[in-house]
Protein backbone atom coordinates (compact mmCIF):
# COMPACT_ATOMS: atom_id res chain seq x y z
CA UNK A 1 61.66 129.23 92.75
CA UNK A 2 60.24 127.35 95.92
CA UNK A 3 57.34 129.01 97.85
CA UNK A 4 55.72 127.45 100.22
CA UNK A 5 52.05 127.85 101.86
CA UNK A 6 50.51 127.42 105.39
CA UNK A 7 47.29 126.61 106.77
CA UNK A 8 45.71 124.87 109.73
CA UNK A 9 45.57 121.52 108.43
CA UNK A 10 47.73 121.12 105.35
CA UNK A 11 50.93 122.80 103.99
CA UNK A 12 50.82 123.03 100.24
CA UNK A 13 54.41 123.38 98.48
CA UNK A 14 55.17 124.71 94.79
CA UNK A 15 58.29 124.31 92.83
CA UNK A 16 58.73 125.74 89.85
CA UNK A 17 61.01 123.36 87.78
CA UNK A 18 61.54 125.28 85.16
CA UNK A 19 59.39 128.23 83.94
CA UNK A 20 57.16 126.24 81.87
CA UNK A 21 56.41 123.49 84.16
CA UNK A 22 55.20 123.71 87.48
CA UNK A 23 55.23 120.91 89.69
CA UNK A 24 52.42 121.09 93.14
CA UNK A 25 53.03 119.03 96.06
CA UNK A 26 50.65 118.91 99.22
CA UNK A 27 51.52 118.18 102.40
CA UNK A 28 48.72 117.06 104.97
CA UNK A 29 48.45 116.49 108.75
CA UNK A 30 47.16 112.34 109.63
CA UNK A 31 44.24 112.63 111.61
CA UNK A 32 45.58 108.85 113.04
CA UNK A 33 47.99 106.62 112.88
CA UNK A 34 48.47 104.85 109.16
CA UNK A 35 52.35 103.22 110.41
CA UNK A 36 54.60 104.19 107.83
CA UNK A 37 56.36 106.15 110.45
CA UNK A 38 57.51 102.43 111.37
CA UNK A 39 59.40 101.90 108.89
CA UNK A 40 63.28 103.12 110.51
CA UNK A 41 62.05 100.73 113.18
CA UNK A 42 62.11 97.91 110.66
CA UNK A 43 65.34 99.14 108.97
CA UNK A 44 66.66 98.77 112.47
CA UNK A 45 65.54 95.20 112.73
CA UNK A 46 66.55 93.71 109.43
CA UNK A 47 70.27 95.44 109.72
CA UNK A 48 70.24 94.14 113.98
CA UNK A 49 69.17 90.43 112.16
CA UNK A 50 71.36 90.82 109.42
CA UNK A 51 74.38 92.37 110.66
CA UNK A 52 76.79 94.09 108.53
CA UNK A 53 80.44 93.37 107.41
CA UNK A 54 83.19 95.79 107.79
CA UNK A 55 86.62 95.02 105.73
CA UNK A 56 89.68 96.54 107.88
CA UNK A 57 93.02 95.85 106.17
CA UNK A 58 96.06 96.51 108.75
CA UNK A 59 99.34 96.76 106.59
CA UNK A 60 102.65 97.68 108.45
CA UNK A 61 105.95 96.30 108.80
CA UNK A 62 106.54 93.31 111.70
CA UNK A 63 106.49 94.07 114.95
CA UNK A 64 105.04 97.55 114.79
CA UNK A 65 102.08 96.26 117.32
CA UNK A 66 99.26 95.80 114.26
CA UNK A 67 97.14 92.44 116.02
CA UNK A 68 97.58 94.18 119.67
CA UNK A 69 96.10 97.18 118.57
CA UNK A 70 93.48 95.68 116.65
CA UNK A 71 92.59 93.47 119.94
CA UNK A 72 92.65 96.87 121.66
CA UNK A 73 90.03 98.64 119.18
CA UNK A 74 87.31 95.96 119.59
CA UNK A 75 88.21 94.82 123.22
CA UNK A 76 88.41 91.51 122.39
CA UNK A 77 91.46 89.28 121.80
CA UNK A 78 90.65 88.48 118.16
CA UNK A 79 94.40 87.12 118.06
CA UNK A 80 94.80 84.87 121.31
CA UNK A 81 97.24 82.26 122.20
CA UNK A 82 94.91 79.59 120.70
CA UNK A 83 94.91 82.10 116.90
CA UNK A 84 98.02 84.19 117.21
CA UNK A 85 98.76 87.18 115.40
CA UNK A 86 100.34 86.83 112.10
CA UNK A 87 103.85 88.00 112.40
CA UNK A 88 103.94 84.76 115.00
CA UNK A 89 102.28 82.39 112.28
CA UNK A 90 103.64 83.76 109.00
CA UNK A 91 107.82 83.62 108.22
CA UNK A 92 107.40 86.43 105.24
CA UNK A 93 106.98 89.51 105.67
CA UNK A 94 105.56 90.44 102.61
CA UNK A 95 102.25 88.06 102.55
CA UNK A 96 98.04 89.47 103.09
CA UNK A 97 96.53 87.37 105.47
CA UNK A 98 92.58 87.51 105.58
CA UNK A 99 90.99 86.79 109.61
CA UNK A 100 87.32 86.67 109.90
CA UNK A 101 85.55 87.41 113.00
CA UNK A 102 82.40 87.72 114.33
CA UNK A 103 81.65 90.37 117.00
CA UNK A 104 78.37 91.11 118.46
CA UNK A 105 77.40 94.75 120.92
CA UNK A 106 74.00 94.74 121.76
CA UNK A 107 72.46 92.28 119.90
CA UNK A 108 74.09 93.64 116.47
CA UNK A 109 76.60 91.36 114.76
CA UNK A 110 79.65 92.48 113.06
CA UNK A 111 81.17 90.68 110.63
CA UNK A 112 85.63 91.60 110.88
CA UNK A 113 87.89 91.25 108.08
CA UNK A 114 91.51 91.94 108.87
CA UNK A 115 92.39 91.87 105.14
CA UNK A 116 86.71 94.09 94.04
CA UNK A 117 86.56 91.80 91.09
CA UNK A 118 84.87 88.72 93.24
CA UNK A 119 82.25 91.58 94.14
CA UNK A 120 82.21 92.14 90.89
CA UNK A 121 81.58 89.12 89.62
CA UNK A 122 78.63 88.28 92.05
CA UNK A 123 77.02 91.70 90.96
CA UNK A 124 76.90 90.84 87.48
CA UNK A 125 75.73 87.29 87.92
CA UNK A 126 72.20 86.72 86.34
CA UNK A 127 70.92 85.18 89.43
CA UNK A 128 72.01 87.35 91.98
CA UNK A 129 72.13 86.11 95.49
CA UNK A 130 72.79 87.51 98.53
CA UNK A 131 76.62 88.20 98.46
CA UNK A 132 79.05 89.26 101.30
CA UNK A 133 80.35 92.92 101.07
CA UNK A 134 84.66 91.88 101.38
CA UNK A 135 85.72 94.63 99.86
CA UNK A 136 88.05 96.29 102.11
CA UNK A 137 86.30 100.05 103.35
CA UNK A 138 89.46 101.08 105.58
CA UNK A 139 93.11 100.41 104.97
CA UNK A 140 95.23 100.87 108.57
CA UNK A 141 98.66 101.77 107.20
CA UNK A 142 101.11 101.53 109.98
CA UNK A 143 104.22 103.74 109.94
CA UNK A 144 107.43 102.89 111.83
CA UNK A 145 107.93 105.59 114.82
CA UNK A 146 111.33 106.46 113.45
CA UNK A 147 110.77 110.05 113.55
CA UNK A 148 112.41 110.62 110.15
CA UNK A 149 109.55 110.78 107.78
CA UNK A 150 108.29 107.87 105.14
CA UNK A 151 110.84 105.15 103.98
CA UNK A 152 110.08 104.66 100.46
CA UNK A 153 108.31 101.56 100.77
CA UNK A 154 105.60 103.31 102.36
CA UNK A 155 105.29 106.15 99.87
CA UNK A 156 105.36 103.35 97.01
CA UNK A 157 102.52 101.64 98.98
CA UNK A 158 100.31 104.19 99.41
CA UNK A 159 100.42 105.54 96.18
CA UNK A 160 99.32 102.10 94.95
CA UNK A 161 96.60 101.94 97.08
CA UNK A 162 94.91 105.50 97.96
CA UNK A 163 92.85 105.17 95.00
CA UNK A 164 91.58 102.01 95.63
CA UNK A 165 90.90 101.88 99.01
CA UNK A 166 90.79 104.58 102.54
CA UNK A 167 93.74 104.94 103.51
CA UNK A 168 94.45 106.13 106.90
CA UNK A 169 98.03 106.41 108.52
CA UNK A 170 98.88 105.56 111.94
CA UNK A 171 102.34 105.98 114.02
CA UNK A 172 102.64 102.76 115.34
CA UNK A 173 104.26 102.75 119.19
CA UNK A 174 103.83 106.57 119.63
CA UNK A 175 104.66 105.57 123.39
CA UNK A 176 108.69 105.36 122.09
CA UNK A 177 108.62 109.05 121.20
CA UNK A 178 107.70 112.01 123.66
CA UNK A 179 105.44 114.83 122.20
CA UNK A 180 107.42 117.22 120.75
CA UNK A 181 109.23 114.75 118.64
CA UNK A 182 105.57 113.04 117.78
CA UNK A 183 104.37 116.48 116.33
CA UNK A 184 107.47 116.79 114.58
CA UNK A 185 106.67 113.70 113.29
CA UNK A 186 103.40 114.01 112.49
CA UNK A 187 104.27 117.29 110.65
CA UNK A 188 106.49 115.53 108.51
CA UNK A 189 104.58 112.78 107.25
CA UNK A 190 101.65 114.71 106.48
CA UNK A 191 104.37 116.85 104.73
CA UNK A 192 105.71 114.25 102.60
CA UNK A 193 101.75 112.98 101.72
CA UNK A 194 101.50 116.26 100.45
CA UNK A 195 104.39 116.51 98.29
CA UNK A 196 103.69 113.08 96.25
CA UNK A 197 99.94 113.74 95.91
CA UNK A 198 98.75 110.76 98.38
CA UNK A 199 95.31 110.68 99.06
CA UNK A 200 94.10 109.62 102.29
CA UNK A 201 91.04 109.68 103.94
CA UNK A 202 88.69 112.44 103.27
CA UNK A 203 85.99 113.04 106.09
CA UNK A 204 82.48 114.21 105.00
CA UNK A 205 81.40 117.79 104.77
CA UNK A 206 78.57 118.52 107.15
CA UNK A 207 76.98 121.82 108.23
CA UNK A 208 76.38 120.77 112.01
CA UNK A 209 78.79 122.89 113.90
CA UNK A 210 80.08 120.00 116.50
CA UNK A 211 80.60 117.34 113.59
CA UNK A 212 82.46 119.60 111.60
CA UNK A 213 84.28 121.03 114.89
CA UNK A 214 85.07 117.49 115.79
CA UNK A 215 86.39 117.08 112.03
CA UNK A 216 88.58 119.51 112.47
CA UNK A 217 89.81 118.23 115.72
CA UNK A 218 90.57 114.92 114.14
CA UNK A 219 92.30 116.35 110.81
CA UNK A 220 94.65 118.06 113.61
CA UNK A 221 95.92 115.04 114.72
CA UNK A 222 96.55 113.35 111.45
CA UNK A 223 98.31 110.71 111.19
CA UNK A 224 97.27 109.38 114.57
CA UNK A 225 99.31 108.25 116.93
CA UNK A 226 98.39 105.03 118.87
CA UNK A 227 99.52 102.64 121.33
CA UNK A 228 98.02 99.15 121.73
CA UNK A 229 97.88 96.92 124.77
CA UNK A 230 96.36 93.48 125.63
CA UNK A 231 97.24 94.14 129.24
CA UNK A 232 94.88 95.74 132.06
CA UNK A 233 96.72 97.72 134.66
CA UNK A 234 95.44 99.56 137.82
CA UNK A 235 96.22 103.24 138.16
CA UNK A 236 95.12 105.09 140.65
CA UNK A 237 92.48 102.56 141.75
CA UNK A 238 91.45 102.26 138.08
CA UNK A 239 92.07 99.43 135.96
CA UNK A 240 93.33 100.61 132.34
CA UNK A 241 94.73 99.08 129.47
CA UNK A 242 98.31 100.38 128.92
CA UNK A 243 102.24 99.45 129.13
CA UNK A 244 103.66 99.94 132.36
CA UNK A 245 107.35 101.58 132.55
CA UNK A 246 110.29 102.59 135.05
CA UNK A 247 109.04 105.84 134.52
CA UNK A 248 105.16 105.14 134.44
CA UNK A 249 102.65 104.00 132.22
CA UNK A 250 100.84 104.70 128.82
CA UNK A 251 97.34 104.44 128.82
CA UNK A 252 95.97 103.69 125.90
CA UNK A 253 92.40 105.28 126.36
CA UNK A 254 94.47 108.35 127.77
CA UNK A 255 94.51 111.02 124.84
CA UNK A 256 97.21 112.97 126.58
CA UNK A 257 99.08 110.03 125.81
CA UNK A 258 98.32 108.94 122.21
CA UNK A 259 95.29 108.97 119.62
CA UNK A 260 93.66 105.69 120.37
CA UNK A 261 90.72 107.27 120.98
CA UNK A 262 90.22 109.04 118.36
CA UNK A 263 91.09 106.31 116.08
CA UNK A 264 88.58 103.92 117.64
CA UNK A 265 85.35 106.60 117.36
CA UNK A 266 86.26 107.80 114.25
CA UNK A 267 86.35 103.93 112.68
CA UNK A 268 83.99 102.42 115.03
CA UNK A 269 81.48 105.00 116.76
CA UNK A 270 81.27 108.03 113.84
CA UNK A 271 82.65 107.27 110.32
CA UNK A 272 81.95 103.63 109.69
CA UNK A 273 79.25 103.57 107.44
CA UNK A 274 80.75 107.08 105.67
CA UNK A 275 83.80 104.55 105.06
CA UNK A 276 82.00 102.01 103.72
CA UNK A 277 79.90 104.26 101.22
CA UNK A 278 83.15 106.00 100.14
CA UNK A 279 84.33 102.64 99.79
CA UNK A 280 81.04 101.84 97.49
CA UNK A 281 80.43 105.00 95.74
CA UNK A 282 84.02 106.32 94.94
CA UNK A 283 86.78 103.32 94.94
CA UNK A 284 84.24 100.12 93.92
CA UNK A 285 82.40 102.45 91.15
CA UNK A 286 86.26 104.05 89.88
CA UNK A 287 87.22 100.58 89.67
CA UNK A 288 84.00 98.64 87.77
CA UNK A 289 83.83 102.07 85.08
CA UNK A 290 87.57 101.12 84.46
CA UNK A 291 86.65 97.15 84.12
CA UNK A 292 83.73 97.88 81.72
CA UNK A 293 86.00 100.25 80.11
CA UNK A 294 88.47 97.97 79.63
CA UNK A 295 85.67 95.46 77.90
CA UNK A 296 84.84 98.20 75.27
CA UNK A 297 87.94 100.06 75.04
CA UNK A 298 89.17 97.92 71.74
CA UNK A 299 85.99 98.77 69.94
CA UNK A 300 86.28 102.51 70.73
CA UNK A 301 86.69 105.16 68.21
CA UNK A 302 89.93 107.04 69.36
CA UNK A 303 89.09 109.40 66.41
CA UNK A 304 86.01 110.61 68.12
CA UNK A 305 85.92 112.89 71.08
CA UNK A 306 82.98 111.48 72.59
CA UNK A 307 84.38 108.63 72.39
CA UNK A 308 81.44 106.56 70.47
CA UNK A 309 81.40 102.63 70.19
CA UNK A 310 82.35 101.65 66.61
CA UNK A 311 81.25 97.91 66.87
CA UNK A 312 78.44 96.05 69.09
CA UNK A 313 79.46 93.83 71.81
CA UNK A 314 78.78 91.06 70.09
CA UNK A 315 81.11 92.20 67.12
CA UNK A 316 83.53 92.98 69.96
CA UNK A 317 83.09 89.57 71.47
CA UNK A 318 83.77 87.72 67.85
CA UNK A 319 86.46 89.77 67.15
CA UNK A 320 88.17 89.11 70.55
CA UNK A 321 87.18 85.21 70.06
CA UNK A 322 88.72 84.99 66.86
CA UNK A 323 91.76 86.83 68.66
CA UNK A 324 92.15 84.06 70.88
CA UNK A 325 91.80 81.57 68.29
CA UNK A 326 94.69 83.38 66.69
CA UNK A 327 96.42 83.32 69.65
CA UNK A 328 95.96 79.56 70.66
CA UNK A 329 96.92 78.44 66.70
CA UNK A 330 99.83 80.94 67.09
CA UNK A 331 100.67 78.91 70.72
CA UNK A 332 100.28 75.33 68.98
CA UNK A 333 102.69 76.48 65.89
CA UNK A 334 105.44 77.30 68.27
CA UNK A 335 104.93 74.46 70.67
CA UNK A 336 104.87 71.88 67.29
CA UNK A 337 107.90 73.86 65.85
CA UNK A 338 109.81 73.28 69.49
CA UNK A 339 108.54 69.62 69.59
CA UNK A 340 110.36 69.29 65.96
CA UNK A 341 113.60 71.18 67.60
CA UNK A 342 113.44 68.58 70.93
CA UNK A 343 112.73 65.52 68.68
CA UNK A 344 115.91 66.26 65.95
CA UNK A 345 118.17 67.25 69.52
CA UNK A 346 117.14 63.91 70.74
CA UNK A 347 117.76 62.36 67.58
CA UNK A 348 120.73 63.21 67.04
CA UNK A 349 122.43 63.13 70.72
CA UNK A 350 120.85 59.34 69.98
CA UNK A 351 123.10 59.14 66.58
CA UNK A 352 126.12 60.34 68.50
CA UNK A 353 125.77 57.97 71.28
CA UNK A 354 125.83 54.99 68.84
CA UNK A 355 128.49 56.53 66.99
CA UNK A 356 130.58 56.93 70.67
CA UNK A 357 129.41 52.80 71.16
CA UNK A 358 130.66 51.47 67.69
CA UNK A 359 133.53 53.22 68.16
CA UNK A 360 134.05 51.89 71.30
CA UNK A 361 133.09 48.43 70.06
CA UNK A 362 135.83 48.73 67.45
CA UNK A 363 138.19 49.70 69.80
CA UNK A 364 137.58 46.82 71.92
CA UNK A 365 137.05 44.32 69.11
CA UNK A 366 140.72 45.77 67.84
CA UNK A 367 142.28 45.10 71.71
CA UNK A 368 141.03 42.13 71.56
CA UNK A 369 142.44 40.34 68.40
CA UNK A 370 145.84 42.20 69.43
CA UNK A 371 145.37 40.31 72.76
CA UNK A 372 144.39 36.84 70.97
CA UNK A 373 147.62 37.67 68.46
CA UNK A 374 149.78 37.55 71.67
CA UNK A 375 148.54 35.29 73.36
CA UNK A 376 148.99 33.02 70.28
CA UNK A 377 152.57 33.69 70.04
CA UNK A 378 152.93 33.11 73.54
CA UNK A 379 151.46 29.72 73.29
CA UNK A 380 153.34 29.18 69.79
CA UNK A 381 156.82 30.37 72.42
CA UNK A 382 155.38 27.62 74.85
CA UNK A 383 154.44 24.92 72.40
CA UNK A 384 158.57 25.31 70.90
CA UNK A 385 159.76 25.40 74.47
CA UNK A 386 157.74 22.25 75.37
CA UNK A 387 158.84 20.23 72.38
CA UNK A 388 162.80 21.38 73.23
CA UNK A 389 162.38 20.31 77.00
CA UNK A 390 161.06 17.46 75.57
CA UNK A 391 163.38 16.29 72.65
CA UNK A 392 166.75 17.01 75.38
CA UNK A 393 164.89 14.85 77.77
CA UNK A 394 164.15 12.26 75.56
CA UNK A 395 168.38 12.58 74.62
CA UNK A 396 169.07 12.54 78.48
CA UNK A 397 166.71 8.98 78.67
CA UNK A 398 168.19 7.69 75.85
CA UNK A 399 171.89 8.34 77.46
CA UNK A 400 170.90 7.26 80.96
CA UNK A 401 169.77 3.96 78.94
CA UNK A 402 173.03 3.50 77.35
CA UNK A 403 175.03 4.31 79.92
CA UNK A 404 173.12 1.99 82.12
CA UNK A 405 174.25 -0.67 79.53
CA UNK A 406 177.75 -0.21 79.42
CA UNK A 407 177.87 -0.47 83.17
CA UNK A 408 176.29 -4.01 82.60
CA UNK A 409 178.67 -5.03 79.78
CA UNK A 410 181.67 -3.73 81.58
CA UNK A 411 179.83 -6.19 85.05
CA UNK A 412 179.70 -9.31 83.24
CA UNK A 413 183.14 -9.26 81.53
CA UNK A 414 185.08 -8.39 85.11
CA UNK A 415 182.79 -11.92 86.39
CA UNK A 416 184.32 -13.75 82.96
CA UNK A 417 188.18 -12.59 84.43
């Protein structure tokens, strides 16, 4: 029960907790100024000083226009010639790369990621400093325009990620299909996110009849369509950003001709700061109850339905040390045991290799003595041959000799006649 009573100079309220306790609170008209009623201007000052940071992750396949459209969101090349995009820097496909940037509108900074256990791990520090906020509050998930629903790969994806992080979809290069076919299209995917239980992005419930109206209006045009464009073109006497064609040009600001608009209010203008509380009081809290769970989950009685500790944290903490000791002796065992196994293979390729050598010795030391035996009889062969050449020339000396003598026998006895 809540009653409330009015006077000229105060406004008394009464709630009635509960029906035995009755709680009164007074409220009073100043009859100055105290300056309490400062205090949004100095919330407005420390966030201006401070800025805030605001984790985007843009996921898509290469080529589908992710770094021109996120150039086109903040009006700013964030990816110039200087720092292209990555699909220009990056040969996989399949690789997270992390930009930070630093954008400032009227004196309030922005810090840009274009990429929870490091927050995690900060939080639970005893000496807490002052710790960036990178965990990622909006996931862009670009969808090829190929106007026949989700490939796989993206339903795998997002079912991954929708509980860990906002997910919103976006037709990439809705200027390639005309309307019909991009409601078609749009019907379809939001179809197939329906059928395997994807959760995406969930705007806030509010009773003021133009935000929710203007809810609506944007759940209508789920998943947007968008176009990006680094290029300013003049239309009409206006100068637009948009892609210029035979047939005429798409405006990105236009939302006759995509949802760029929407996309931009919705994450820059309207829902930012609903993102990044989602992102800190659904996804980040899911995901540190599941980490402390995880810390406590051996020491929990399954037995139980409320599901009561059965040891201390410390007991938990010994038991899990002792685990690891365990663990590491079981580690050295088989590392000693394949040390042994390396040491005898070693060993005994060694035996066989001196094996293969004496082997090879006797082999040589055999083709060798065979080589001296002939070589020996060769030289015996030689040694016979030499002492025959020599005994018939010695016969042939000792007959030219004779001969040689008759001739001078047979010359003196013809000078006697």
């Amino acid at each position: 029960m809540h009653e409330k009573l009015r006077g000229a100079n105060a406004e008394r309220s009464i709630v009635f907790a509960s029906p035995s306790v009755c709680v009164l609170f007074q409220q009073r008209n100043l009859e100055g100024y105290v300056g309490f009623a400062n205090l949004p201007n100095q919330v407005y000052r420390k966030s201006v000083k401070r800025g805030f940071e605001f984790t985007l992750m843009v996921v898509g396949e290469s080529g589908l226009g992710k770094s021109t459209l996120i150039n086109s969101l903040f009006l700013t090349d964030l990816y110039s010639k200087d720092y292209p995009g990555p699909s220009q820097r990056i040969k996989k496909t399949v690789q997270v790369e992390q930009s930070k940037v630093l954008i400032k509108e009227g004196g309030v900074q922005l810090t840009f990621l274009d990429v929870f256990e490091d927050f995690l791990n900060a939080e639970s520090r005893v000496n807490r400093r002052q710790m960036p906020d990178n965990r990622v509050h909006c996931c862009l998930y670009f969808i090829a325009p190929s106007g026949h629903g989700l490939k796989p790969l993206d339903i795998e994806f997002m079912k991954r990620l929708h509980d860990k992080v906002n997910v919103i979809p976006l037709i990439a290069k809705a200027d390639t299909l005309t309307p019909e076919e991009c409601q078609l299209f749009k019907k379809q995917i939001m179809k197939e996110i329906q059928e395997h239980k994807i959760k995406i992005y969930e705007f806030p419930d509010t009773e003021d009849d133009e935000d929710s109206k203007l809810i609506r209006k944007i759940k209508e045009k789920m998943p947007l369509a968008v176009v990006g464009s680094n290029v300013v073109i003049e239309v009409n006497g206006r100068k637009v950003r948009g892609r210029q064609y035979p047939w005429g040009v798409a405006e990105v600001e236009n939302g006759e001709h995509c949802d760029f608009t929407v996309l931009r209010n919705m994450l820059i203008r309207t829902h930012m700061q609903d993102l990044k509380d989602v992102t800190n009081n659904v996804h980040y809290e899911n995901y540190r109850s599941k980490k402390l769970a995880a810390v406590t989950c051996n020491g929990v009685d399954a037995t139980k339905n409320k599901g009561q500790l059965t040891k201390s944290p410390l007991a938990q903490m010994e038991e899990e040390r002792r685990e690891h000791v365990m663990k590491m002796k079981k580690m050295e065992t088989e590392m000693e045991q394949v040390f042994e196994m390396k040491v005898k293979e070693k060993k005994q390729k060694l035996k066989d290799s001196e094996a293969e050598l004496e082997r090879r010795h006797e082999q040589m030391k055999q083709n060798l003595e065979a080589q001296y035996k002939e070589l020996e009889e060769k030289r015996r062969q030689f040694e016979d041959e030499k002492a025959n050449w020599e005994a018939q020339q010695r016969i042939l000396e000792q007959q030219k000799l004779d001969a040689s003598k008759t001739m001078e026998k047979n010359k003196k006895k013809g000078k006697i006649f």
